[in-house]
N, C-alpha and C. Protein backbone atom coordinates (compact mmCIF):
# COMPACT_ATOMS: atom_id res chain seq x y z
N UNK A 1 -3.44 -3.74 -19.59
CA UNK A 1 -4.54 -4.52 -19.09
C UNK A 1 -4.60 -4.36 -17.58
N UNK A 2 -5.53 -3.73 -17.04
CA UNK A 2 -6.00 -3.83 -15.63
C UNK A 2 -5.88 -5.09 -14.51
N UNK A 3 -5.09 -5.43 -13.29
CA UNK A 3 -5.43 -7.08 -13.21
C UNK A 3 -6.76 -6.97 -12.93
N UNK A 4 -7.19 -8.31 -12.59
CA UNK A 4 -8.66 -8.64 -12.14
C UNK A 4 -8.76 -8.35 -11.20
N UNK A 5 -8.08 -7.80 -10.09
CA UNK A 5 -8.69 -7.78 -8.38
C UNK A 5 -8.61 -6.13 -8.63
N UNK A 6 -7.87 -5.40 -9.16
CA UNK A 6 -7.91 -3.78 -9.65
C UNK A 6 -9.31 -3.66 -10.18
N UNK A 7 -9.66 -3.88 -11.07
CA UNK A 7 -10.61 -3.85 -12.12
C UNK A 7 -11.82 -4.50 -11.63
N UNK A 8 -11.66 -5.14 -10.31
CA UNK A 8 -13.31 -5.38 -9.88
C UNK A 8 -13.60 -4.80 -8.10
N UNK A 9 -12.64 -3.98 -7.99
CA UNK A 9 -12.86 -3.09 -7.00
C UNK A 9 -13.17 -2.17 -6.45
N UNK A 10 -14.39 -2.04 -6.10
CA UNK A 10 -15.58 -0.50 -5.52
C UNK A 10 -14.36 -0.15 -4.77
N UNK A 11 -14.94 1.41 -4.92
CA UNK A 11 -14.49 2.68 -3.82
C UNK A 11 -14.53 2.27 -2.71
N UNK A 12 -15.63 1.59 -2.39
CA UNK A 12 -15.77 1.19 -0.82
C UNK A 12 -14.44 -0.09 -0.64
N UNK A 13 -14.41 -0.79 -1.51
CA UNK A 13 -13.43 -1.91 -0.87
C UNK A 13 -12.03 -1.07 -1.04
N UNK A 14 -11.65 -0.36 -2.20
CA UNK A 14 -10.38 0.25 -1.79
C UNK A 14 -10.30 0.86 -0.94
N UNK A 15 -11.16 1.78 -0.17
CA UNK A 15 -11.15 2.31 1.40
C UNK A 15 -10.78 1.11 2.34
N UNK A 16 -11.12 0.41 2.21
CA UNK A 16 -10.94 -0.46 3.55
C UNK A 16 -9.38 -1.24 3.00
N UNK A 17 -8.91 -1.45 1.95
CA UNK A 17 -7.75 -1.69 1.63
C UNK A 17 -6.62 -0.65 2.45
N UNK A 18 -7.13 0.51 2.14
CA UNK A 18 -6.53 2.02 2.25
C UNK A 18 -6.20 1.87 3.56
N UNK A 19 -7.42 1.42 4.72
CA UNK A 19 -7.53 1.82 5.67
C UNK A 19 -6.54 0.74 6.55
N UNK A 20 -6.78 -0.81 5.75
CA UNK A 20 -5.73 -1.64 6.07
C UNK A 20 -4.22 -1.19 6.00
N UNK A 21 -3.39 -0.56 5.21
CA UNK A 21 -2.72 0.14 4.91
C UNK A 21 -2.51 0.68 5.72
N UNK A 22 -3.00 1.72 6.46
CA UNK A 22 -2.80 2.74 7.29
C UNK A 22 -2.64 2.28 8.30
N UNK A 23 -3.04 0.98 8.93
CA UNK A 23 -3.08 0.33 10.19
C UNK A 23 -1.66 -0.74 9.94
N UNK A 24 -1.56 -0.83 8.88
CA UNK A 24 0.13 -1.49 8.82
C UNK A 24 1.21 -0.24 9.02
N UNK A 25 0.98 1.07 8.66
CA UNK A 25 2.04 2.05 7.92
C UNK A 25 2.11 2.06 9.51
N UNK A 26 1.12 2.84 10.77
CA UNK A 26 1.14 3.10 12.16
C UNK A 26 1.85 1.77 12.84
N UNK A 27 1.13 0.69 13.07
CA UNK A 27 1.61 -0.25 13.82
C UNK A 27 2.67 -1.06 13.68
N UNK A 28 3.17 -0.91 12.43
CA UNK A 28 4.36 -1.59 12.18
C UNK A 28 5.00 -1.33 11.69
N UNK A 29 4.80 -0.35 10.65
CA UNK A 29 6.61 0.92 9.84
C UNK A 29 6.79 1.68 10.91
N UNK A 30 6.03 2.55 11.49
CA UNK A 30 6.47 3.66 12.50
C UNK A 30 7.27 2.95 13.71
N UNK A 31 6.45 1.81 14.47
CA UNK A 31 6.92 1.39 15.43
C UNK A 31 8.77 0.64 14.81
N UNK A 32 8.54 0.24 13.75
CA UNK A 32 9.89 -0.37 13.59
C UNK A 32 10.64 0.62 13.28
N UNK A 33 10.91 1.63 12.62
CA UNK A 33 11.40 2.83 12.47
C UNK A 33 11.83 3.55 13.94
N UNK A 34 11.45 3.52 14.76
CA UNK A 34 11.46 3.97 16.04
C UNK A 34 12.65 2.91 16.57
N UNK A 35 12.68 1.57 16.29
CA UNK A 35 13.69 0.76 16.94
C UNK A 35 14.91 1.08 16.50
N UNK A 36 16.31 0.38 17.11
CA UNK A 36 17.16 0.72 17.08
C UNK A 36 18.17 -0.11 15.47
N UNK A 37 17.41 -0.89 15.47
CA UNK A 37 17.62 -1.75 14.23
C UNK A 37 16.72 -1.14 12.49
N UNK A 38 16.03 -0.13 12.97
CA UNK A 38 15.08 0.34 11.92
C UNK A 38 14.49 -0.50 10.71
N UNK A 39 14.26 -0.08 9.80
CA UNK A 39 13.61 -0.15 8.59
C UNK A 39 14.57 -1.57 7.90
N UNK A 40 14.42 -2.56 7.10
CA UNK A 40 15.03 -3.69 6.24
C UNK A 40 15.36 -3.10 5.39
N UNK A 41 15.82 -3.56 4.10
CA UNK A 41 15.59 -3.71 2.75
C UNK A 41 14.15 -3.89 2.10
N UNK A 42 13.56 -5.27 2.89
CA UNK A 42 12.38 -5.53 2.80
C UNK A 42 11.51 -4.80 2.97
N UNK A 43 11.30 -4.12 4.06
CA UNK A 43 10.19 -3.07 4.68
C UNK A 43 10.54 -1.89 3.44
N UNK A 44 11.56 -1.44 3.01
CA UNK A 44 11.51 -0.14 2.19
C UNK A 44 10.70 -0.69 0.90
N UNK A 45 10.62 -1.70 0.41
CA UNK A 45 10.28 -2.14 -0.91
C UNK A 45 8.52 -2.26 -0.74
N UNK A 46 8.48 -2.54 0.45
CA UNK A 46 7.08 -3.18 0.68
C UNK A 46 6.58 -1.27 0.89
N UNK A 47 6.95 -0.54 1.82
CA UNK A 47 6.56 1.31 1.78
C UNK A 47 6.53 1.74 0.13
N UNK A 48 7.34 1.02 -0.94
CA UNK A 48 7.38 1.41 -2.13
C UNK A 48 5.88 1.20 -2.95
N UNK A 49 5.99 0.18 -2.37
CA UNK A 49 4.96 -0.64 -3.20
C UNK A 49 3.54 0.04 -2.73
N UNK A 50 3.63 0.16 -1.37
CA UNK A 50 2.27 0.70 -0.68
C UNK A 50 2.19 1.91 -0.93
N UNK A 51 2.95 2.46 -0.97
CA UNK A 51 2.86 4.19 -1.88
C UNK A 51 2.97 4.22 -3.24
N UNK A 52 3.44 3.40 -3.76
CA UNK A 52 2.62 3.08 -5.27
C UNK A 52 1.19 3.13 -5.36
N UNK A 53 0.81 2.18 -4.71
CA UNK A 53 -0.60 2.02 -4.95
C UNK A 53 -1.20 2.84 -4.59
N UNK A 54 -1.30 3.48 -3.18
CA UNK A 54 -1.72 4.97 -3.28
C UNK A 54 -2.57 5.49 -3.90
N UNK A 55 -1.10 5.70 -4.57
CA UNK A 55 -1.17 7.70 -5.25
C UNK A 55 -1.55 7.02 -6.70
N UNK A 56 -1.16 5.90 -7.26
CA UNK A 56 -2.41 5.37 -8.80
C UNK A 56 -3.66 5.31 -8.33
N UNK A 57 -4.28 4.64 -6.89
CA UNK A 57 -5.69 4.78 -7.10
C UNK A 57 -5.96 6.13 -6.55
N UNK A 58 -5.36 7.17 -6.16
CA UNK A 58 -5.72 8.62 -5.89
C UNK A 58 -5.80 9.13 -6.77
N UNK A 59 -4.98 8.76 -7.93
CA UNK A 59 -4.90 9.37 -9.12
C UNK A 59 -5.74 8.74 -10.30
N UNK A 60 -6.58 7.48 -9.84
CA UNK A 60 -7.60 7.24 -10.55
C UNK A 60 -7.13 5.77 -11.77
N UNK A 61 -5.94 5.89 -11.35
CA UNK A 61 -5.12 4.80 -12.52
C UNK A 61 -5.54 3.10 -11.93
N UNK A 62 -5.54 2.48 -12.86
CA UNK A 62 -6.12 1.26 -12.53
C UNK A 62 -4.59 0.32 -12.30
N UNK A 63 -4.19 -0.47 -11.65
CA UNK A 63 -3.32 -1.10 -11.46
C UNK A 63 -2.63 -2.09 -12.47
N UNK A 64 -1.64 -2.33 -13.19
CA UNK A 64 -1.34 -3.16 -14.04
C UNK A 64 -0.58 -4.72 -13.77
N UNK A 65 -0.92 -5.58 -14.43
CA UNK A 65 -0.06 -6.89 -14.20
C UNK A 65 1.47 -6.94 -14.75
N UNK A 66 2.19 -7.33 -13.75
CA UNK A 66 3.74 -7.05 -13.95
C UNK A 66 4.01 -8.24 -15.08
């Protein structure tokens, strides 16, 4: 079963999801990655998750409820 916020989402709003994304991955994985304390536990799970989602809606797959 698709959730409901997957399943009622235009191309156009996943772009701007996407694009949100991309403005977290630059301003705040790279820059923390760069520090001397790097990346969490937390931050790797949350890059997991955001590259999950991705490459299912690149790949056209609709998102599922855990």
């Amino acid at each position: 079963m698709s959730s409901p916020v997957d399943s009622h989402l235009t191309d156009k709003e996943k772009r701007v999801i996407l694009d949100a994304i991309a403005f977290l991955e630059h301003f705040y994985f790279d820059k923390k990655m760069k520090q001397a304390s790097g990346l969490n536990k937390t931050d790797y799970e949350k890059l997991a998750l955001i590259n999950s989602v991705k490459a299912k809606w690149a790949l056209g797959i609709h998102l599922k409820d855990s």
